[in-house]
C-alpha atoms as a PDB file:
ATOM      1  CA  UNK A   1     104.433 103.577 110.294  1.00  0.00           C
ATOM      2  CA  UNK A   2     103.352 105.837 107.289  1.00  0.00           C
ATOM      3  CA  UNK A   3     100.295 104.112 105.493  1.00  0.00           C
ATOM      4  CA  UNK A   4      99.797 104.057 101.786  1.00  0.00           C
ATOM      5  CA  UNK A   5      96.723 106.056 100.631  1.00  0.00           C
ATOM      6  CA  UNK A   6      96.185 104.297  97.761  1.00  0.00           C
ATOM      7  CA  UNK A   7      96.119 100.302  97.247  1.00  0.00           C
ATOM      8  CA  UNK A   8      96.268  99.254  93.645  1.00  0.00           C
ATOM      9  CA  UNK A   9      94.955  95.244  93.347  1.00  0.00           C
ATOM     10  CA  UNK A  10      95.978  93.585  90.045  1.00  0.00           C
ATOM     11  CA  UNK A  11      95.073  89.696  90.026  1.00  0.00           C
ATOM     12  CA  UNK A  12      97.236  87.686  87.642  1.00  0.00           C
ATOM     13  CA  UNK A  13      97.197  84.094  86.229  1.00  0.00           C
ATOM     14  CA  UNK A  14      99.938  83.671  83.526  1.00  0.00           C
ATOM     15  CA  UNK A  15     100.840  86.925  82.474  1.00  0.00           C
ATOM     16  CA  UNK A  16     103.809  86.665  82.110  1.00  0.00           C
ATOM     17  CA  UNK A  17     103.773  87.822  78.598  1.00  0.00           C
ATOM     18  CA  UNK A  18     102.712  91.334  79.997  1.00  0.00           C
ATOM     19  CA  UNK A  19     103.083  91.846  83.792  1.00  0.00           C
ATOM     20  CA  UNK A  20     105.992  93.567  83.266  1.00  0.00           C
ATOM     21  CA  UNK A  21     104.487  96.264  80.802  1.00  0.00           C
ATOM     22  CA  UNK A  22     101.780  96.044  83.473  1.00  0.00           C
ATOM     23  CA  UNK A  23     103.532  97.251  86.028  1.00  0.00           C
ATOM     24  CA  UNK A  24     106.097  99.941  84.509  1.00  0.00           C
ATOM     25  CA  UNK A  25     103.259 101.787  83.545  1.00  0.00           C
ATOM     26  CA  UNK A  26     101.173 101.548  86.901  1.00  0.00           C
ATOM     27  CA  UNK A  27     104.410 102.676  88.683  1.00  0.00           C
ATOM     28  CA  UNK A  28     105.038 105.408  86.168  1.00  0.00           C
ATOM     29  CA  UNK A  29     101.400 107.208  86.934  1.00  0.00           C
ATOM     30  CA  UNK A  30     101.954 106.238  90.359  1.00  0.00           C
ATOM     31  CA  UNK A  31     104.808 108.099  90.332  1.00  0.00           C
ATOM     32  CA  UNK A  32     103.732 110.670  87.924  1.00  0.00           C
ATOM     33  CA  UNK A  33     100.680 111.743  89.906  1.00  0.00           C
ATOM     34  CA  UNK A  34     102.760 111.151  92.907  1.00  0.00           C
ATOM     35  CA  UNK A  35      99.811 108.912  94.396  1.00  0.00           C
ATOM     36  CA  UNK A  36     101.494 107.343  98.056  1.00  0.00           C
ATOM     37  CA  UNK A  37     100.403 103.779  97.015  1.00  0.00           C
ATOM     38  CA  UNK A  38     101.802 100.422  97.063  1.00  0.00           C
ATOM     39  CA  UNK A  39     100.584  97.937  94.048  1.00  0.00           C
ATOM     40  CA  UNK A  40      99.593  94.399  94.777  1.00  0.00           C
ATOM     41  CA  UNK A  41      99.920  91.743  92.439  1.00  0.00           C
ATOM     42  CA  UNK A  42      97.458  88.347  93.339  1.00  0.00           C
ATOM     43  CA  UNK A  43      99.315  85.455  91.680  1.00  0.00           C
ATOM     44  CA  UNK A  44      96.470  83.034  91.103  1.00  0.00           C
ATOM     45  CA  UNK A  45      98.579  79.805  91.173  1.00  0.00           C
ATOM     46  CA  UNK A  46      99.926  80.608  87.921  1.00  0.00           C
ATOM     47  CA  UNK A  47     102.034  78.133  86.074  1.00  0.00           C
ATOM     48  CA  UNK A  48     104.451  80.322  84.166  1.00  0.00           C
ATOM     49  CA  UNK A  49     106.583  83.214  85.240  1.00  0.00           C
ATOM     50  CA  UNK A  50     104.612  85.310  86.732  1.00  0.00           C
ATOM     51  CA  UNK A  51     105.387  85.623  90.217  1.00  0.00           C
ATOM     52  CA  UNK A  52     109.254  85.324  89.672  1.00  0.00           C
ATOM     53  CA  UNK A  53     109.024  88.722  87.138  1.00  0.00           C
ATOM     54  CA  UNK A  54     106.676  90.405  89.573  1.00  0.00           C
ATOM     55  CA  UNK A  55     109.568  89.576  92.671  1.00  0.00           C
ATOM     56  CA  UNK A  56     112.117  91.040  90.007  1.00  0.00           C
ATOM     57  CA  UNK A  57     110.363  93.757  89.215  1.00  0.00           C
ATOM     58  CA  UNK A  58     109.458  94.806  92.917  1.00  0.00           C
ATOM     59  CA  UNK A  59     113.310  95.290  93.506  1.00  0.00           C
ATOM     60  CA  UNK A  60     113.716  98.576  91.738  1.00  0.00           C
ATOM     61  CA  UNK A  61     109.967  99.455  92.157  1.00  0.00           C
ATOM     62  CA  UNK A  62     109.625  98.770  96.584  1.00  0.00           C
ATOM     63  CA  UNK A  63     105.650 100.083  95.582  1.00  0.00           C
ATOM     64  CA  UNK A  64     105.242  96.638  93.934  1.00  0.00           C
ATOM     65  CA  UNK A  65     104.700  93.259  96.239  1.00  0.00           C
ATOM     66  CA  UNK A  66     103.768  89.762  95.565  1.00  0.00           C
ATOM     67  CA  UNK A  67     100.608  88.014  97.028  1.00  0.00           C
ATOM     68  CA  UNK A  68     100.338  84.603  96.338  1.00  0.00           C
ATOM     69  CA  UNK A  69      97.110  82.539  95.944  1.00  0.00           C
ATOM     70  CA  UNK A  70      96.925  78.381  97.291  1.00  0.00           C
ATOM     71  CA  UNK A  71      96.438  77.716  93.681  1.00  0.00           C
ATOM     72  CA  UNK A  72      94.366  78.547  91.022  1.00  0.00           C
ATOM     73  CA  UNK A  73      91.157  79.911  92.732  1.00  0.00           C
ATOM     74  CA  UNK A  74      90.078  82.549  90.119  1.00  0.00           C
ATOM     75  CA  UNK A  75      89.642  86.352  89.517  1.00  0.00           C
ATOM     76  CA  UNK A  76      87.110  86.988  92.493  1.00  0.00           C
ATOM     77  CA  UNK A  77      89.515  85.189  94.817  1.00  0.00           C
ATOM     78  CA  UNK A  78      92.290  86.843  93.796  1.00  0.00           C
ATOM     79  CA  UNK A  79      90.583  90.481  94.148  1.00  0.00           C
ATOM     80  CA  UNK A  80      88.848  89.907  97.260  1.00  0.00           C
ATOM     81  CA  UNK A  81      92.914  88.354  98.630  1.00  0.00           C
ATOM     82  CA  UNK A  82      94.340  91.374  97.576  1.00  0.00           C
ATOM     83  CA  UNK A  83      91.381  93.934  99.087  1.00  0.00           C
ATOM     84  CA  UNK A  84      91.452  92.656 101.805  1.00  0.00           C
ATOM     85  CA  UNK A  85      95.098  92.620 102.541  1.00  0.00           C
ATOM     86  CA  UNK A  86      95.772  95.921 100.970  1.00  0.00           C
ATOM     87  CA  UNK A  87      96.724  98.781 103.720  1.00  0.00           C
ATOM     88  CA  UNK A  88      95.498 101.646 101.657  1.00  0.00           C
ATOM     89  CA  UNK A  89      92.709 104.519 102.155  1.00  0.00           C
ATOM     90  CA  UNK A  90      91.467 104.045  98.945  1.00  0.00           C
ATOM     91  CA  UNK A  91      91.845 100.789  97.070  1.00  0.00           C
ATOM     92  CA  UNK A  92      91.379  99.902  93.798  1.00  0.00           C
ATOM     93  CA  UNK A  93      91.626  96.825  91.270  1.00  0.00           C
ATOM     94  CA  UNK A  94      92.678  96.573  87.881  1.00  0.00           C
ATOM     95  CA  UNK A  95      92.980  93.633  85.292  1.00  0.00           C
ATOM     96  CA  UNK A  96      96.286  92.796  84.272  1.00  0.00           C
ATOM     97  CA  UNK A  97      95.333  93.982  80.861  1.00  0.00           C
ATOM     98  CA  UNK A  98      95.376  97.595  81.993  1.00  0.00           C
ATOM     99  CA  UNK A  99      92.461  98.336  79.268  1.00  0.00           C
ATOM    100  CA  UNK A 100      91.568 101.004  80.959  1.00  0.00           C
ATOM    101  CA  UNK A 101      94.740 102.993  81.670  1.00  0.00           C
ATOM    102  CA  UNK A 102      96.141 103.915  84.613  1.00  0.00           C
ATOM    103  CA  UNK A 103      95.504 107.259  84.235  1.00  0.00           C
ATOM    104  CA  UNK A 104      92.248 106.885  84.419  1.00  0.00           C
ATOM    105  CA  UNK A 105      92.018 105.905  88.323  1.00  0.00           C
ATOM    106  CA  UNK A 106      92.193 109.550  88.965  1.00  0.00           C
ATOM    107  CA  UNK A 107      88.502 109.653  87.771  1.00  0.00           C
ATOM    108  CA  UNK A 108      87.520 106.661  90.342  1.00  0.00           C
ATOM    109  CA  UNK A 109      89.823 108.786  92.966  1.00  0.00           C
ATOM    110  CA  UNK A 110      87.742 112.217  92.499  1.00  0.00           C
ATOM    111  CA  UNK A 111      84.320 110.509  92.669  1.00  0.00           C
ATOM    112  CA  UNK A 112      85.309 109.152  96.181  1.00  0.00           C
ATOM    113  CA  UNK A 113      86.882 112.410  96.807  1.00  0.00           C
ATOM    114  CA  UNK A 114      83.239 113.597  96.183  1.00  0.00           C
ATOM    115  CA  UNK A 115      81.700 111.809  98.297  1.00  0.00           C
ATOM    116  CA  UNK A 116      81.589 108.856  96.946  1.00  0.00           C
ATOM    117  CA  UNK A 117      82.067 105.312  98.821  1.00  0.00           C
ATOM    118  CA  UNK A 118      82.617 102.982  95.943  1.00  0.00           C
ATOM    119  CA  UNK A 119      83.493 104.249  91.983  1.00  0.00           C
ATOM    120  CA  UNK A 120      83.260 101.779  89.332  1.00  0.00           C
ATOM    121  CA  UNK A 121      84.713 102.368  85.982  1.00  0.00           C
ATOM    122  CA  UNK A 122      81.931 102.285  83.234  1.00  0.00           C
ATOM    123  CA  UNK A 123      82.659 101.063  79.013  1.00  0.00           C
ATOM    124  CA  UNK A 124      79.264 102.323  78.527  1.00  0.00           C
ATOM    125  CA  UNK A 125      78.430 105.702  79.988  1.00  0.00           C
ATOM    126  CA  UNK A 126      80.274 107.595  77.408  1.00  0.00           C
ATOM    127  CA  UNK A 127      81.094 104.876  74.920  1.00  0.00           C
ATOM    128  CA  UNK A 128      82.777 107.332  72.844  1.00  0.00           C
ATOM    129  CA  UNK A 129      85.865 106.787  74.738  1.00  0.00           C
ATOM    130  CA  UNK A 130      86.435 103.136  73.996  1.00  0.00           C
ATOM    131  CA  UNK A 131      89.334 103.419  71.972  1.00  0.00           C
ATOM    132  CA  UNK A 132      89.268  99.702  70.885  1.00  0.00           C
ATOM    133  CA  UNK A 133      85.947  98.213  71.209  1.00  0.00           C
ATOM    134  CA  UNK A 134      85.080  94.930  71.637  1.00  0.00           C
ATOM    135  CA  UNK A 135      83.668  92.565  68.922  1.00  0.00           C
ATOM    136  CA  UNK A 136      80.307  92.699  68.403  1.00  0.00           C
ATOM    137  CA  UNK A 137      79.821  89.228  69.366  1.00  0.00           C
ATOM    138  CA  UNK A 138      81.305  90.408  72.315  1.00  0.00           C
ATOM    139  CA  UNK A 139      79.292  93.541  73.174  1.00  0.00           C
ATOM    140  CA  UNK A 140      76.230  92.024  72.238  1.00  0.00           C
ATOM    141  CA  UNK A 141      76.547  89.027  75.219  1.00  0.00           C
ATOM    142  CA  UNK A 142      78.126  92.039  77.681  1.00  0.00           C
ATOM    143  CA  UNK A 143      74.853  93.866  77.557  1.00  0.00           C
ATOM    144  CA  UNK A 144      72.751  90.791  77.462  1.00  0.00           C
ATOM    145  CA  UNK A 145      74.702  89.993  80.746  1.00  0.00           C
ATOM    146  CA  UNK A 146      74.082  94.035  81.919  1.00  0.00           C
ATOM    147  CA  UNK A 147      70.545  93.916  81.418  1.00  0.00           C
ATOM    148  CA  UNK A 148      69.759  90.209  83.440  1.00  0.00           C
ATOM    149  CA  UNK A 149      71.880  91.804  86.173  1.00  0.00           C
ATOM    150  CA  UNK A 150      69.837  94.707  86.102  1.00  0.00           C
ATOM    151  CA  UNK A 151      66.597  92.788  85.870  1.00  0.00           C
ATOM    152  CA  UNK A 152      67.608  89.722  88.550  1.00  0.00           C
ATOM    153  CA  UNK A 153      69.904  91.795  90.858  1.00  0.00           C
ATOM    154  CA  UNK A 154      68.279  95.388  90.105  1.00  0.00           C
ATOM    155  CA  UNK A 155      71.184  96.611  89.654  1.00  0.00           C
ATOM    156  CA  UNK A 156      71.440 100.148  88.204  1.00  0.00           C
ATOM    157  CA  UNK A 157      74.482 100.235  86.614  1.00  0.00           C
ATOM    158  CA  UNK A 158      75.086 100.711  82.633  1.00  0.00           C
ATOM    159  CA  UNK A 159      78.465  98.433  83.306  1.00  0.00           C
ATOM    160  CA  UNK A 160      78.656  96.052  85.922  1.00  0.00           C
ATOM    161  CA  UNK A 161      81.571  94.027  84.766  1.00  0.00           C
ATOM    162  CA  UNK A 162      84.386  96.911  84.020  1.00  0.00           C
ATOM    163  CA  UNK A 163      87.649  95.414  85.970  1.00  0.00           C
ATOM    164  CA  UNK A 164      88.040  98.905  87.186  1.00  0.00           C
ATOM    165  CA  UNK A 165      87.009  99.936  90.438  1.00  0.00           C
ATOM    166  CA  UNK A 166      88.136 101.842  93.467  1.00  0.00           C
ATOM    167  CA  UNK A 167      86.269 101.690  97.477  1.00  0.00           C
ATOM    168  CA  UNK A 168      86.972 103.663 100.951  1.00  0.00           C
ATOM    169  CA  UNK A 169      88.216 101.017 102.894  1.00  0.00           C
ATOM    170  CA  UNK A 170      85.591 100.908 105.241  1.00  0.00           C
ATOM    171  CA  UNK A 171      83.297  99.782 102.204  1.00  0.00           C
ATOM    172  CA  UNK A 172      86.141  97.024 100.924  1.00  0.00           C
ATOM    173  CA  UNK A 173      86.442  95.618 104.113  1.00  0.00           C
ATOM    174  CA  UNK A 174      82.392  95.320 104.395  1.00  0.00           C
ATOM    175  CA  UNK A 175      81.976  94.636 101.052  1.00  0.00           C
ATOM    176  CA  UNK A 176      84.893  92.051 100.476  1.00  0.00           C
ATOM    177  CA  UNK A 177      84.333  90.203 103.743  1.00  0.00           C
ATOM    178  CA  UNK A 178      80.792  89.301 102.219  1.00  0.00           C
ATOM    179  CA  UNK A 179      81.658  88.083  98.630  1.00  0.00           C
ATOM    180  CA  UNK A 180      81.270  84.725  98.257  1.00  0.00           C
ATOM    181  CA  UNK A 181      82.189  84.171  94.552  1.00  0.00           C
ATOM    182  CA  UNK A 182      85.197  83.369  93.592  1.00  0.00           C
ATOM    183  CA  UNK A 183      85.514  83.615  89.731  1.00  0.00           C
ATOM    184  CA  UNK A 184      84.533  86.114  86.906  1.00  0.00           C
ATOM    185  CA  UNK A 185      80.679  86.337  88.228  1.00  0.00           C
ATOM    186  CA  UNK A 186      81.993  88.460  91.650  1.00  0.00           C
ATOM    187  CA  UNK A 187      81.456  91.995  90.157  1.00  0.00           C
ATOM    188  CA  UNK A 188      77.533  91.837  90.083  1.00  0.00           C
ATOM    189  CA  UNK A 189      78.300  90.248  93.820  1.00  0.00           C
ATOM    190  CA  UNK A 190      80.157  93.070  95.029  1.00  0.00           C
ATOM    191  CA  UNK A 191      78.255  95.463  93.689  1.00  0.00           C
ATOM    192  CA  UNK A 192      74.350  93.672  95.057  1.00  0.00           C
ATOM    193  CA  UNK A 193      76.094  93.925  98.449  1.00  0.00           C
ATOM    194  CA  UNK A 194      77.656  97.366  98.238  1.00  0.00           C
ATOM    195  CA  UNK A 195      73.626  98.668  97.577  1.00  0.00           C
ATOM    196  CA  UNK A 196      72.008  95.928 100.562  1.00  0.00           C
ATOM    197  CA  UNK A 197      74.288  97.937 103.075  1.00  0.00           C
ATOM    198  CA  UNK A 198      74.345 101.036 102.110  1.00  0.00           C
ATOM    199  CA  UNK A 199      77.213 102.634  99.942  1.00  0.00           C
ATOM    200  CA  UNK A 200      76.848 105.069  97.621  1.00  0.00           C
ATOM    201  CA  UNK A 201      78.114 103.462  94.340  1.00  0.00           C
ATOM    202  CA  UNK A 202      79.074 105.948  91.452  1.00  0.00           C
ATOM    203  CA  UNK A 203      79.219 105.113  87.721  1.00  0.00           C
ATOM    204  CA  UNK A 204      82.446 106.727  86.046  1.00  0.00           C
ATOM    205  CA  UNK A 205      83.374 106.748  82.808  1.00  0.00           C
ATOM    206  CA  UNK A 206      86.406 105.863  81.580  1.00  0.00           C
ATOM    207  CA  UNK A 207      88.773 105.043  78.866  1.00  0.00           C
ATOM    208  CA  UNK A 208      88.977 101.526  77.054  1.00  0.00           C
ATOM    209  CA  UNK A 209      91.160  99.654  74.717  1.00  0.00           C
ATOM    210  CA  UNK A 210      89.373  96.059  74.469  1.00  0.00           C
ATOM    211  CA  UNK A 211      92.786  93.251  74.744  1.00  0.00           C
ATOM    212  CA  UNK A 212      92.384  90.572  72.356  1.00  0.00           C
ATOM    213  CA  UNK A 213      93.927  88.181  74.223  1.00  0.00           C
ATOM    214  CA  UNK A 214      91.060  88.308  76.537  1.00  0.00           C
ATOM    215  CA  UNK A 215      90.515  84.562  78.222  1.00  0.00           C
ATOM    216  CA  UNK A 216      86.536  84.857  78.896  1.00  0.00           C
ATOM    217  CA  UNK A 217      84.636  82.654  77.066  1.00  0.00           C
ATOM    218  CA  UNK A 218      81.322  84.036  76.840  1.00  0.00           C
ATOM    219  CA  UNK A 219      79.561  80.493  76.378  1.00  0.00           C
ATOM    220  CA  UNK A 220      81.277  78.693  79.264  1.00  0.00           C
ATOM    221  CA  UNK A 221      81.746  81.673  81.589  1.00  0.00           C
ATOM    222  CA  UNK A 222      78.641  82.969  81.008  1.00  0.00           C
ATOM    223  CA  UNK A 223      76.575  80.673  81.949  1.00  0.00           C
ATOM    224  CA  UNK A 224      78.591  79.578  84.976  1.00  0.00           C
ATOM    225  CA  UNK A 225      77.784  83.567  85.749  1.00  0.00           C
ATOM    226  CA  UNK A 226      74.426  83.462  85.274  1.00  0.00           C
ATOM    227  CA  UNK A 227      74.207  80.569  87.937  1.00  0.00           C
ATOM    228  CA  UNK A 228      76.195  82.605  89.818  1.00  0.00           C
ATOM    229  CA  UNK A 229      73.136  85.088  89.883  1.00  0.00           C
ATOM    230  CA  UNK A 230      71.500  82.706  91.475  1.00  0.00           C
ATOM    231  CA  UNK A 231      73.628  82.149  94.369  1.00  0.00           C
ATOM    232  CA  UNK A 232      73.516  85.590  94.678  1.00  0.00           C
ATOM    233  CA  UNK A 233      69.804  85.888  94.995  1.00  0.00           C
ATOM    234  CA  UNK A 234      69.883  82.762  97.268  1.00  0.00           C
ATOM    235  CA  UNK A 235      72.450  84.097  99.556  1.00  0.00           C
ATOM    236  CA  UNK A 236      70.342  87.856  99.822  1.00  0.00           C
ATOM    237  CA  UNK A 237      67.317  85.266 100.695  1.00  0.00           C
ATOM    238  CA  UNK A 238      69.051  83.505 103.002  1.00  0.00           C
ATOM    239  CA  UNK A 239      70.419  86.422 104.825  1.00  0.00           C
ATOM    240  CA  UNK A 240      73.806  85.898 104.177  1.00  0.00           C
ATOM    241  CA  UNK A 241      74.777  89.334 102.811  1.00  0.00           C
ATOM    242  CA  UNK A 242      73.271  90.750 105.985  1.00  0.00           C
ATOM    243  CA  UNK A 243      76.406  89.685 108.492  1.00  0.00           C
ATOM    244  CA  UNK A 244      77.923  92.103 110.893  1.00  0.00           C
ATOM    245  CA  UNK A 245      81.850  92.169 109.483  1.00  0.00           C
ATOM    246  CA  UNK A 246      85.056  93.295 111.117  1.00  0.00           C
ATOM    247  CA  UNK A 247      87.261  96.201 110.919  1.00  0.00           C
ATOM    248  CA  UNK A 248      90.751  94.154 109.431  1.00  0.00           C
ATOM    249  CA  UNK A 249      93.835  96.361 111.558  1.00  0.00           C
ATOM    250  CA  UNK A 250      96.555  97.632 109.122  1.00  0.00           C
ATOM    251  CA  UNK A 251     100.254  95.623 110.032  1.00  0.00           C
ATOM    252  CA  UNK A 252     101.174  97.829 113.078  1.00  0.00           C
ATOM    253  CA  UNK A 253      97.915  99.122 114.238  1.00  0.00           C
ATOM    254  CA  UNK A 254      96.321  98.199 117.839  1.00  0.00           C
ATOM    255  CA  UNK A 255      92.876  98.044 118.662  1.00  0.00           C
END
């Protein structure tokens, strides 16, 4: 069996009003850039169409297939399904909003071609490529976020929240099998983890077109993510993030 080199993780909770957009464009640089990949959409127990356009869609596109959540769990759930079911070399996630475009993965690609175990796509390195920013409301609680990650996690990292980021698979596997958030506060997670054992995370910049229809709410979310900070600095504490994790065998493969 010929592996994919490339997995491409989009998690989705009633999108219907753009999965399909979604994915003719992902499959169009797929096949543009000729990338061997397959695409994997997390349904998070959405309550629209969804899944049933995604099934509809994967019969002209056989790249495209359907993974579905046991309800509504949230975005970190959904990544960490899809990660760690992907078959790929490289994989990658993406919001549904494609805000960065598609395109842009070749960055993430090169930096791990590089040397490079982890790329994650950065708003902020180059700002002068956000095409459509984000209010200023909106900025101005992102960077308030960036800088308590970077003061309670010391974390690096000019963006730690960018939905855009690609891993070897040796450093998803690690790296996924240790998460232990399940909802928007999973990036810093990932990320606090990725350093404790090891990887060699790269900043990248990249294009970005801010989506209005954006379902964050900075007052609610955020402050369910800042407690989420905490569990992350309890969990380092408590040694959790220090667990020996498994190789997870592609379909096919033996031992």
């Amino acid at each position: 069996m010929q592996y994919p080199k490339y997995s491409i993780v989009i998690p989705a909770y009633n999108e219907s009003a753009r999965i399909p957009a979604t994915l003719k464009s992902v499959i169009a640089a797929v096949r543009a850039n000729r990338w061997p990949a397959e695409v994997i959409v997390v349904n998070d127990g959405s309550t629209d169409a969804t899944a049933k356009l995604v099934r509809d869609f994967a019969l002209s596109a056989p790249e495209v297939r359907l993974l579905e959540n046991p309800g509504n769990r949230g975005k970190g759930y959904s990544v960490r399904a899809g990660v760690l079911d992907a078959q790929g070399e490289i994989i990658m996630f993406t919001d549904a909003d494609l805000s960065a475009p598609m395109d842009e993965a070749d960055r993430l690609f090169a930096a791990i071609a590089n040397g490079a175990d982890i790329a994650i796509g950065s708003r902020w390195l180059e700002s002068g490529r956000q095409v459509h920013r984000q209010p200023l409301y909106r900025q101005f609680f992102g960077r308030c976020f960036n800088a308590v990650c970077r003061m309670v996690m010391q974390l690096p990292f000019a963006d730690t929240q960018c939905g855009f980021k690609a891993f070897t698979r040796s450093a998803a596997q690690t790296v996924f099998q240790l998460q232990t958030i399940e909802r928007w506060g999973f990036d810093p997670e990932i990320l606090f983890i990725a350093i404790k054992r090891g990887f060699r995370v790269v900043e990248v910049p990249v294009s970005w077109a801010h989506d209005e229809r954006s379902r964050m709410s900075y007052l609610r979310d955020g402050l369910q993510m800042l407690k989420e900070l905490a569990i992350v600095r309890w969990n380092a504490l408590t040694g959790r993030y220090n667990k020996s994790t498994k190789a997870i065998l592609r379909t096919g493969e033996t031992r």
